[in-house]
Protein backbone atom coordinates (compact mmCIF):
# COMPACT_ATOMS: atom_id res chain seq x y z
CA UNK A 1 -17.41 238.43 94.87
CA UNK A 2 -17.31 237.68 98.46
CA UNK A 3 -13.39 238.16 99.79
CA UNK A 4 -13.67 234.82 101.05
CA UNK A 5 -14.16 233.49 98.07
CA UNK A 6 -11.38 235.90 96.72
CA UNK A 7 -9.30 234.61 99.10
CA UNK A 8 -9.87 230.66 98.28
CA UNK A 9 -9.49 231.15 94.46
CA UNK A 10 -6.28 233.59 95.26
CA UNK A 11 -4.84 230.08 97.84
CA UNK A 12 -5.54 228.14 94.32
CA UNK A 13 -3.74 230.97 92.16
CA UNK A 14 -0.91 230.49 94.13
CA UNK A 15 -0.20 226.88 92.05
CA UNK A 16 -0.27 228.75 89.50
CA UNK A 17 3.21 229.50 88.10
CA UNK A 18 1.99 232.57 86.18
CA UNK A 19 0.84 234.86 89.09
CA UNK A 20 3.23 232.98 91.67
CA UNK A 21 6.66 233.80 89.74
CA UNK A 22 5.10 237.93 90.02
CA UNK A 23 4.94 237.72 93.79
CA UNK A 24 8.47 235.81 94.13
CA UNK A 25 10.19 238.45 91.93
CA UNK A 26 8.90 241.23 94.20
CA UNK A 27 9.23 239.84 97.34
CA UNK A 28 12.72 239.94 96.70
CA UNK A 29 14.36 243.45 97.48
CA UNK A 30 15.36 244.87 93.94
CA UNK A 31 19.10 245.05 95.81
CA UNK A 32 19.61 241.51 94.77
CA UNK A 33 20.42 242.45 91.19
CA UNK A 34 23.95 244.28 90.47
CA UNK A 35 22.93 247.38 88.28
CA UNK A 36 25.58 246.60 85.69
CA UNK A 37 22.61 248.25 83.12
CA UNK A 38 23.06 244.94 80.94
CA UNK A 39 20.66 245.00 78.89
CA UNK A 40 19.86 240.81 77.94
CA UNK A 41 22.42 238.10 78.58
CA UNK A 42 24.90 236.61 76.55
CA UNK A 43 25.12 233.22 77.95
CA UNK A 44 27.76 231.85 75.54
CA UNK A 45 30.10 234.63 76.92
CA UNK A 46 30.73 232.53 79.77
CA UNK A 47 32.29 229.13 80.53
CA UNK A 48 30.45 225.86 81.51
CA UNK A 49 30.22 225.72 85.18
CA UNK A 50 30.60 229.06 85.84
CA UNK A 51 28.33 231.00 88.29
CA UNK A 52 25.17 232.82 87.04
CA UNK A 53 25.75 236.13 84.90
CA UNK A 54 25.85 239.16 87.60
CA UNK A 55 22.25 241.03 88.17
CA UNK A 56 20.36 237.13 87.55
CA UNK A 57 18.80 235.88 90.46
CA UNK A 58 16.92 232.24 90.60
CA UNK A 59 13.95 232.89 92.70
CA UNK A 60 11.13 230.38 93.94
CA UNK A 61 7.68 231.10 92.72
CA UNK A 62 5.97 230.11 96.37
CA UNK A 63 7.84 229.79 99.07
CA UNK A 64 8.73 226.02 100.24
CA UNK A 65 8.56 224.57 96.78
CA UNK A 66 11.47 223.13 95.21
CA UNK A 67 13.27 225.89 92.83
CA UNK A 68 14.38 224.40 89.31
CA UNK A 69 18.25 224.54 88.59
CA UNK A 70 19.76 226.43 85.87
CA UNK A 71 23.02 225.73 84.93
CA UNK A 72 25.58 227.02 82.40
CA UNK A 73 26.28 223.84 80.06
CA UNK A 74 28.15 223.55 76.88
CA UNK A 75 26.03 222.51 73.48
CA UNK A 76 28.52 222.30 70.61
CA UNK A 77 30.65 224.68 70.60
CA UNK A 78 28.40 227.14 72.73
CA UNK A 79 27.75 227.83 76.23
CA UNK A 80 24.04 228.42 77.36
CA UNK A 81 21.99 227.75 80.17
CA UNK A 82 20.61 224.79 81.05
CA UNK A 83 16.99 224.37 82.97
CA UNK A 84 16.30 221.51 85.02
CA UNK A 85 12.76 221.30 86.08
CA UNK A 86 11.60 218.40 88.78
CA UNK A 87 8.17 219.18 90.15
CA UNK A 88 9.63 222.70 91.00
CA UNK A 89 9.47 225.85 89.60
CA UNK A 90 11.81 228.81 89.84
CA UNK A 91 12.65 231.35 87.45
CA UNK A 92 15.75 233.22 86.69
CA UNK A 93 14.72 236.84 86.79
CA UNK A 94 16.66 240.20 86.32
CA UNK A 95 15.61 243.86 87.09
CA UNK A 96 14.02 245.54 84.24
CA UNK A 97 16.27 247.95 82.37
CA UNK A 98 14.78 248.06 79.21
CA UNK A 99 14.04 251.02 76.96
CA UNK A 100 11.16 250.29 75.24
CA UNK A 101 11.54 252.88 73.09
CA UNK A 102 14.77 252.95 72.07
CA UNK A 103 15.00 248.56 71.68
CA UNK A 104 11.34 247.21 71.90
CA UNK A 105 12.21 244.16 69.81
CA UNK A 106 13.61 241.10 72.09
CA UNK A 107 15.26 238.09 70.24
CA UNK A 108 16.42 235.03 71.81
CA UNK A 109 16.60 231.24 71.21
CA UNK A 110 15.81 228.19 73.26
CA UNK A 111 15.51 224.20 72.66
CA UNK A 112 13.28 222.07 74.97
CA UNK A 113 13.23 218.40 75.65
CA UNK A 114 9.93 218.16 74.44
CA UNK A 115 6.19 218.28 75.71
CA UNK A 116 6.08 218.23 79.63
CA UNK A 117 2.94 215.28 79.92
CA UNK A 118 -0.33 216.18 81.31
CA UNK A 119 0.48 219.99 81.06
CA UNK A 120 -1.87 222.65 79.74
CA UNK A 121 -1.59 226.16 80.18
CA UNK A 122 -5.84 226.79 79.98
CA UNK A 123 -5.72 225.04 83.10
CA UNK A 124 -4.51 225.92 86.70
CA UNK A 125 -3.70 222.84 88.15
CA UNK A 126 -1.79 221.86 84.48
CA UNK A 127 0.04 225.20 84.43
CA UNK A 128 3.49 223.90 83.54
CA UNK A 129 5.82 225.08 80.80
CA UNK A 130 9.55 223.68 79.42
CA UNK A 131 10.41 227.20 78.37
CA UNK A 132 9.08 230.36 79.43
CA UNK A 133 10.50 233.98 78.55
CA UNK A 134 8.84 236.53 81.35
CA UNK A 135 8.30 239.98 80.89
CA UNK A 136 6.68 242.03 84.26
CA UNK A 137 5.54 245.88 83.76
CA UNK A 138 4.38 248.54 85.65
CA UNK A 139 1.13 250.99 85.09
CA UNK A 140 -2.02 252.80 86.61
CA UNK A 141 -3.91 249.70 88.61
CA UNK A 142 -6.74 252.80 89.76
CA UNK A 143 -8.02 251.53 86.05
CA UNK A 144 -8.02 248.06 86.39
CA UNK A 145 -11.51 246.31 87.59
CA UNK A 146 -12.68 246.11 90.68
CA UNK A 147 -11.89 241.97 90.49
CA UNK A 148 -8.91 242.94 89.84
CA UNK A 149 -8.31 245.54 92.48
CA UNK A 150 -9.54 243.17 95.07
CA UNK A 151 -7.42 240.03 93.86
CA UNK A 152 -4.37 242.13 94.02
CA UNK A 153 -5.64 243.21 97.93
CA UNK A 154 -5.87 239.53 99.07
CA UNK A 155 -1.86 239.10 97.30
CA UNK A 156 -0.92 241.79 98.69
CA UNK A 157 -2.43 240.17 101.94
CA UNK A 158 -1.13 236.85 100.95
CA UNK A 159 2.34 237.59 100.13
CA UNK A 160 3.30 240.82 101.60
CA UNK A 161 3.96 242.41 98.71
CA UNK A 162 1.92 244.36 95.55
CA UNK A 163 1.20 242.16 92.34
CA UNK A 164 2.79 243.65 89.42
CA UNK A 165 0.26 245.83 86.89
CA UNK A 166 0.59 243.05 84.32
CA UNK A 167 2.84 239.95 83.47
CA UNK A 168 3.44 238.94 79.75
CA UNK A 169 4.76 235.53 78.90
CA UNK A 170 6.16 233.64 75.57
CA UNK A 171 5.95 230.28 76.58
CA UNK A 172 6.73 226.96 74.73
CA UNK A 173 3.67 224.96 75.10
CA UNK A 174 1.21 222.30 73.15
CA UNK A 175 -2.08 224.16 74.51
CA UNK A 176 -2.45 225.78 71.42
CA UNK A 177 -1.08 227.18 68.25
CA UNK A 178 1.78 229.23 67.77
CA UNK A 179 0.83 233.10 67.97
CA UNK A 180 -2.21 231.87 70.02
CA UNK A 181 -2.74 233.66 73.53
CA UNK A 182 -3.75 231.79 76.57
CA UNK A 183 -5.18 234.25 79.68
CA UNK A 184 -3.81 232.45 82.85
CA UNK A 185 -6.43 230.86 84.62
CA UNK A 186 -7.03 232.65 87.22
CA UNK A 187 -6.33 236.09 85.99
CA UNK A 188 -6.40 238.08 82.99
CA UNK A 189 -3.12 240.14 84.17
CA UNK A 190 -0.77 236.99 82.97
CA UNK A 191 -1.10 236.88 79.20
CA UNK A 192 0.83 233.75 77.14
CA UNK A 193 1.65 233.96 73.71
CA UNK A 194 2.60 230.53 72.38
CA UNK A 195 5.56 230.56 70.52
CA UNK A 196 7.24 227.09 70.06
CA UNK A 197 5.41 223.82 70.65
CA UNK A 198 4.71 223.02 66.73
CA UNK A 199 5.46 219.38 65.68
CA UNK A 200 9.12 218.74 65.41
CA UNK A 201 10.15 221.45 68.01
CA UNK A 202 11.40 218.85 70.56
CA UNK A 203 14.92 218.58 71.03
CA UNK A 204 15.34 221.42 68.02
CA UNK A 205 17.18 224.90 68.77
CA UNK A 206 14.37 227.97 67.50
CA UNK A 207 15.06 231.23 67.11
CA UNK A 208 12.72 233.64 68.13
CA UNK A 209 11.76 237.63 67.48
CA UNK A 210 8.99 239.29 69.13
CA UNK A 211 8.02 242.92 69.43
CA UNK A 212 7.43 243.23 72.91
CA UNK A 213 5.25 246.52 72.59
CA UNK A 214 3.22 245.30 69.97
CA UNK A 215 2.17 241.67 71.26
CA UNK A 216 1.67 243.89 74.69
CA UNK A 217 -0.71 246.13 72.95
CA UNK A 218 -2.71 242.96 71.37
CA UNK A 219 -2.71 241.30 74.61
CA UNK A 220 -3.81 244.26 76.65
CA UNK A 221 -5.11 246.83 74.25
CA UNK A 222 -3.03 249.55 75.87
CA UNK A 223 0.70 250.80 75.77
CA UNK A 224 2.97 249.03 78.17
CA UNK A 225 4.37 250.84 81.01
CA UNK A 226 7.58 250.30 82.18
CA UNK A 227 9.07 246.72 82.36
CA UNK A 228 10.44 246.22 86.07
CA UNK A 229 11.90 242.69 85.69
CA UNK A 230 12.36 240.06 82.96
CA UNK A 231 13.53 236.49 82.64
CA UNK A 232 13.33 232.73 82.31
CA UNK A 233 11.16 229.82 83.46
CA UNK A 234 10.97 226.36 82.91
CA UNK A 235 8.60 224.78 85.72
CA UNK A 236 6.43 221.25 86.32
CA UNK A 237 5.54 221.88 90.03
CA UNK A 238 1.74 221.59 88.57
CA UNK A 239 2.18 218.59 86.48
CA UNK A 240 4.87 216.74 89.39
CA UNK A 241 6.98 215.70 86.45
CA UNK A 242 10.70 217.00 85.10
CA UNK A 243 11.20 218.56 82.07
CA UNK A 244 14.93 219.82 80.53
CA UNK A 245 15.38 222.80 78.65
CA UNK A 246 18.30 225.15 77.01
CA UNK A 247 17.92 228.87 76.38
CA UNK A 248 21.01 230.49 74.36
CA UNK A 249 21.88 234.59 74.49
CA UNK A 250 18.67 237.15 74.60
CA UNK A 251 18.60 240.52 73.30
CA UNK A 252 16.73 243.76 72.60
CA UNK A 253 17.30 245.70 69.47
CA UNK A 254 15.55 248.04 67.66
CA UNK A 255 12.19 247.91 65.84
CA UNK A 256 12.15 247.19 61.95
């Protein structure tokens, strides 16, 4: 492909929340995040109102666009974060600490307001999601395709900074069927696995278990490398609407 058409379909991938949150979380010196080696959040350790947890950073997807707030709420008797999406998109993101190895298993639960309308995840300029849990890893890009090579160039270019090897999402969404995976739509190193979005999920609190190496490996068709950040998103720049969501304590345990 021509790099200047590279370069117009990379100015259209940068609407799109799925490669966009990769270049905010490394544009931002790894610094940021206190290396307290946490490894997941516990939310409902802290009071309403209180500041973030310590190492979580809220960072804008592209520059200029309004970030989406997330707040630390009581619901019931528990505290957990609340995400406040209107037309922006922001995610909270931490550094990657995770030993795959040792706890490749990450568990976590999360309630959304419901559908965000007109959204689809198959398509670019519909890329919105009420709940997103991100996952970014490292690896060998000498392998990748020469498409890919070169859209990772103009980024680089772009945004100063290198794409991460690959991006893996679970994502709350009506696009499709849960366990379904949606390629973003403008490249195949953002993978989606739907997880929530069945009738009756609005406004309902699911809990959720995935084995991180495994759906990586179906997504991929490789081992993972190592994971250099992870965190939350809940955005509607795409779709211009707002959207509410809650996401209670996440965690990474051993394998079964």
């Amino acid at each position: 492909m021509h790099l200047f058409s590279i370069l117009q379909s990379r100015k259209r991938t940068t609407r799109s929340v799925g490669v966009a949150v990769c270049i905010a979380f490394l544009m931002s010196p790894l610094s940021i995040f206190a290396q307290s080696g946490t490894r997941g959040v516990a939310f409902s350790a802290a009071e309403p109102g209180a500041p973030l947890p310590a190492g979580w950073k809220n960072l804008p997807v592209v520059k200029g666009k309004p970030i989406t707030e997330y707040t630390l709420v009581r619901d019931g008797q528990t505290t957990v974060l609340q995400a406040e999406a209107n037309r922006s998109a922001s995610a909270l993101m931490h550094e990657g600490d995770i030993d795959l190895a040792q706890t490749p298993v990450v568990g976590w639960r999360w309630k959304a307001e419901g559908p965000i309308e007109g959204a689809d995840n198959r398509v670019g300029a519909k890329e919105d999601a009420p709940a997103r849990l991100v996952f970014v890893f490292d690896g060998d890009k000498s392998k990748l395709s020469l498409f890919d090579r070169a859209s990772m160039e103009v980024a680089k270019h772009v945004g100063g900074q290198d794409l991460p090897y690959a991006t893996l999402m679970y994502i709350w969404s009506t696009s499709a069927a849960p366990g379904s995976v949606i390629a973003n739509p403008h490249t195949g190193r953002v993978q989606m696995i739907v997880v929530s979005g069945q009738p009756g999920d609005a406004g309902q609190w699911r809990s959720l278990h995935r084995n991180i190496v495994q759906d990586y490996e179906r997504v991929f068709h490789e081992a993972p490398g190592r994971i250099t950040g992870y965190g939350l998103l809940t955005d509607t720049d795409n779709t211009g609407t707002t959207t509410r969501a809650w996401y209670g304590d996440i965690q990474f345990v051993p394998g079964h």
